[in-house]
N, C-alpha and C. Protein backbone atom coordinates (compact mmCIF):
# COMPACT_ATOMS: atom_id res chain seq x y z
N UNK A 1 -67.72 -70.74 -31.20
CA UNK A 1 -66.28 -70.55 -31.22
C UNK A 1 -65.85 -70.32 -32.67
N UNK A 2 -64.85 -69.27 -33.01
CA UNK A 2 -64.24 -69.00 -34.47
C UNK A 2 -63.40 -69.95 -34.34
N UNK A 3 -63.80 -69.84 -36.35
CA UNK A 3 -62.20 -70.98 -36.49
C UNK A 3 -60.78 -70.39 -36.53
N UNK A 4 -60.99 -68.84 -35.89
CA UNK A 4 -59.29 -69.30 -35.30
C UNK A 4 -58.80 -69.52 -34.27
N UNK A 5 -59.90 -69.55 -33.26
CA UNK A 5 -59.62 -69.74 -31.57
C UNK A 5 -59.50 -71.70 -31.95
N UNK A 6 -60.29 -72.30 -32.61
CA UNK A 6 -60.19 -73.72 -32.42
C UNK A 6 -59.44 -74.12 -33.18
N UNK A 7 -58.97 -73.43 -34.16
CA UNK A 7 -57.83 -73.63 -34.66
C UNK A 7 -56.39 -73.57 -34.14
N UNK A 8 -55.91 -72.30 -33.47
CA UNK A 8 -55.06 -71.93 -32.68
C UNK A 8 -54.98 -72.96 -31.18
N UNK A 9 -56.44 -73.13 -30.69
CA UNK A 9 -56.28 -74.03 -29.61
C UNK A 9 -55.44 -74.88 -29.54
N UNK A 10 -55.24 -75.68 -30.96
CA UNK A 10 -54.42 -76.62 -30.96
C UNK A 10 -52.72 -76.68 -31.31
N UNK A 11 -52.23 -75.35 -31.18
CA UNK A 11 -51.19 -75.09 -31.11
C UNK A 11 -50.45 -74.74 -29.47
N UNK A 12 -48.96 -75.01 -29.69
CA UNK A 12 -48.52 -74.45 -28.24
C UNK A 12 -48.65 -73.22 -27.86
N UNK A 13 -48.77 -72.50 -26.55
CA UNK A 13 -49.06 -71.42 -26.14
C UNK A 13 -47.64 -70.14 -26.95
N UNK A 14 -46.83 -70.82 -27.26
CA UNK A 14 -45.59 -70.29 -28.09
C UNK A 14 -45.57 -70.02 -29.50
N UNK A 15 -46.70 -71.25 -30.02
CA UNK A 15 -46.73 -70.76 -31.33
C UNK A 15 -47.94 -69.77 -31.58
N UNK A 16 -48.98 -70.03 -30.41
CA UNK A 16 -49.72 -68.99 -30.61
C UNK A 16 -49.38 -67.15 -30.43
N UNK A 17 -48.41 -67.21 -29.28
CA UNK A 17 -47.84 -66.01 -28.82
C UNK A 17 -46.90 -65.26 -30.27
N UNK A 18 -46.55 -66.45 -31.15
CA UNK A 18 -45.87 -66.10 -32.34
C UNK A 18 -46.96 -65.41 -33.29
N UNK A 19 -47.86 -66.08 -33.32
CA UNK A 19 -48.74 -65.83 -34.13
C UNK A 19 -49.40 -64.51 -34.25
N UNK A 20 -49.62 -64.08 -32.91
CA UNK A 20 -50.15 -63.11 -32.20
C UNK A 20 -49.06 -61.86 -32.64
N UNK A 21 -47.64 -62.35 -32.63
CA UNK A 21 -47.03 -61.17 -32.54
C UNK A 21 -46.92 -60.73 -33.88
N UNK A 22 -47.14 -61.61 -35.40
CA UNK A 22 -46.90 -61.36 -36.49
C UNK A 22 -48.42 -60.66 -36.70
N UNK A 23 -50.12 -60.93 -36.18
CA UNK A 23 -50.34 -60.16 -36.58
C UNK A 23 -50.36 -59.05 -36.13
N UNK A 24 -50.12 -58.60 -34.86
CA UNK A 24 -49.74 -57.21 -33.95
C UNK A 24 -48.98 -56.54 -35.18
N UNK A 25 -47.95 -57.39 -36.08
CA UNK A 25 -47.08 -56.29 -36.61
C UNK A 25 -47.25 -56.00 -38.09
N UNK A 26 -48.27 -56.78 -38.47
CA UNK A 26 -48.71 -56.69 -40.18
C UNK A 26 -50.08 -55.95 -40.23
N UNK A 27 -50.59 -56.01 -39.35
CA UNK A 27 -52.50 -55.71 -39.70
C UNK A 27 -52.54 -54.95 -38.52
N UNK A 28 -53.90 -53.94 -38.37
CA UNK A 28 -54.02 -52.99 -37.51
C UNK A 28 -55.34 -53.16 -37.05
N UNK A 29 -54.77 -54.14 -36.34
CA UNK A 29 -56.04 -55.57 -35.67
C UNK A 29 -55.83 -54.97 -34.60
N UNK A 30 -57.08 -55.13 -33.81
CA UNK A 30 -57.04 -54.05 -32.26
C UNK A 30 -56.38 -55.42 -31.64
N UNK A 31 -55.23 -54.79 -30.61
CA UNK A 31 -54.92 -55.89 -29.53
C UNK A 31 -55.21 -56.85 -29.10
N UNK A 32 -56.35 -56.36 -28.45
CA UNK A 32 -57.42 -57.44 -27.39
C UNK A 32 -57.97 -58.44 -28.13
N UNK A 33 -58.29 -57.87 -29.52
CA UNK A 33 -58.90 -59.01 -30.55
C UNK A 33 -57.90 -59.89 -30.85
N UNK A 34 -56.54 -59.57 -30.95
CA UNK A 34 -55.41 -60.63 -31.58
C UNK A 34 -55.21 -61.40 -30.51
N UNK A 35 -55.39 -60.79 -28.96
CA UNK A 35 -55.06 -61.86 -28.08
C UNK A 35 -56.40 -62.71 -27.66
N UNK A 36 -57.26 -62.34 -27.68
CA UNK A 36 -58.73 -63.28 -27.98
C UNK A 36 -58.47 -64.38 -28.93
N UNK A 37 -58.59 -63.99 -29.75
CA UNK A 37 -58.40 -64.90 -31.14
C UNK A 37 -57.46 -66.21 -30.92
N UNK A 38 -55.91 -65.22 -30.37
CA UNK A 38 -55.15 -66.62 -30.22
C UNK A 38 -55.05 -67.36 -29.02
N UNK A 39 -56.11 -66.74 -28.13
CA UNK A 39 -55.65 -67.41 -26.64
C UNK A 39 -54.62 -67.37 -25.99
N UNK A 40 -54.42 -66.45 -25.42
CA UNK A 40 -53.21 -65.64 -25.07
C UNK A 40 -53.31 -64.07 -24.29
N UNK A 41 -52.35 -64.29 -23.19
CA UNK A 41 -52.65 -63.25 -22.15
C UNK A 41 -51.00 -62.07 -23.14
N UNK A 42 -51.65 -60.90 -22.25
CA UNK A 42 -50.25 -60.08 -22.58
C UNK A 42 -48.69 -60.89 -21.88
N UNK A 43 -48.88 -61.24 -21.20
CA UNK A 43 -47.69 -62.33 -20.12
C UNK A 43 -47.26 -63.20 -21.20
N UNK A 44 -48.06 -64.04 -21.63
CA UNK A 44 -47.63 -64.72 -22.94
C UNK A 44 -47.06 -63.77 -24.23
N UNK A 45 -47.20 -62.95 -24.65
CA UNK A 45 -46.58 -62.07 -25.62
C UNK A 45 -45.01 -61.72 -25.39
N UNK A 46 -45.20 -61.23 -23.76
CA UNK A 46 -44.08 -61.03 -23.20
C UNK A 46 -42.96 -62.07 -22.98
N UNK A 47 -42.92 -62.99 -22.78
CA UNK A 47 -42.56 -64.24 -22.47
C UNK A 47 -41.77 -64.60 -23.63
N UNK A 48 -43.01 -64.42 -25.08
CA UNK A 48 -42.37 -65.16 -26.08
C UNK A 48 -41.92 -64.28 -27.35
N UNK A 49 -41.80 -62.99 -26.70
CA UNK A 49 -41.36 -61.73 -27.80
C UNK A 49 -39.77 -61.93 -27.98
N UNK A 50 -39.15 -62.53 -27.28
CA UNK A 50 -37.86 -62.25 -27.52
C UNK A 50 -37.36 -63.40 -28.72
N UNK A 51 -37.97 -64.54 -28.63
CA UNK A 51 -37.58 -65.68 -29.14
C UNK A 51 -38.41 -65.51 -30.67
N UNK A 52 -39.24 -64.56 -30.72
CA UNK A 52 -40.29 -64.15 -31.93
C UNK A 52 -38.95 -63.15 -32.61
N UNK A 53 -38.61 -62.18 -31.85
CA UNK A 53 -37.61 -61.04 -32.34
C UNK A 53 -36.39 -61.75 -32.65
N UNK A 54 -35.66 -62.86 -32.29
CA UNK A 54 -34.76 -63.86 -32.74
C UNK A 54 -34.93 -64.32 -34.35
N UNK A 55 -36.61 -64.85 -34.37
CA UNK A 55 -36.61 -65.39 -35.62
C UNK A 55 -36.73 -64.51 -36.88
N UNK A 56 -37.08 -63.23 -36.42
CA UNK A 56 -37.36 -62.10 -37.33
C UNK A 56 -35.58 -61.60 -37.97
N UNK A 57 -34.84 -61.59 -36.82
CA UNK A 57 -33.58 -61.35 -37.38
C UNK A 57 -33.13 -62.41 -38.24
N UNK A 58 -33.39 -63.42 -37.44
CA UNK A 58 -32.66 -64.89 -38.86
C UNK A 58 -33.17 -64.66 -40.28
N UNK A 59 -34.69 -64.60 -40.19
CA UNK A 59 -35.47 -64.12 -41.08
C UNK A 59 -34.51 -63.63 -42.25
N UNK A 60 -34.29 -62.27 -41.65
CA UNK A 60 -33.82 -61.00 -42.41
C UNK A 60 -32.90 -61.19 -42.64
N UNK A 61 -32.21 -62.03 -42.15
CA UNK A 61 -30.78 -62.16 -42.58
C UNK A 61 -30.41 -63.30 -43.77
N UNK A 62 -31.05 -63.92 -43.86
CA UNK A 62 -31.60 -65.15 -45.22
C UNK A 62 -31.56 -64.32 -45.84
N UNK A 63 -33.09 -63.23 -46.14
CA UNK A 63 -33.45 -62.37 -47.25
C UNK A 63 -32.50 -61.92 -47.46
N UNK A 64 -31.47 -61.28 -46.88
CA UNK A 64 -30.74 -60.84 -47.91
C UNK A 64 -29.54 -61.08 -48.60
């Protein structure tokens, strides 16, 4: 097992789905590998994309 699947294991299926979605959007990491890695189905991405796209706006809106 990698240490980021047993690493990630121990997070909620939410923070992993977060995780998943930041690297989907920084690195040009094949899919299947980012959802391997974090343990996580596409259903989970889906689920927790909106509440990921929430924090990205707060985000941005600090920065500036």
């Amino acid at each position: 097992m990698s240490a980021a699947v047993s690493t990630s294991s121990s997070l909620s299926r939410q923070h992993r789905a977060w995780i998943a979605l930041y690297s989907l959007q920084i690195a040009s990491s094949k899919r299947n590998e980012v959802l391997e890695q974090n343990n996580i189905t596409e259903s989970d991405l889906t689920e927790y994309q909106e509440s990921w796209f929430k924090m990205q706006v707060r985000r941005n809106m600090i920065e500036e």
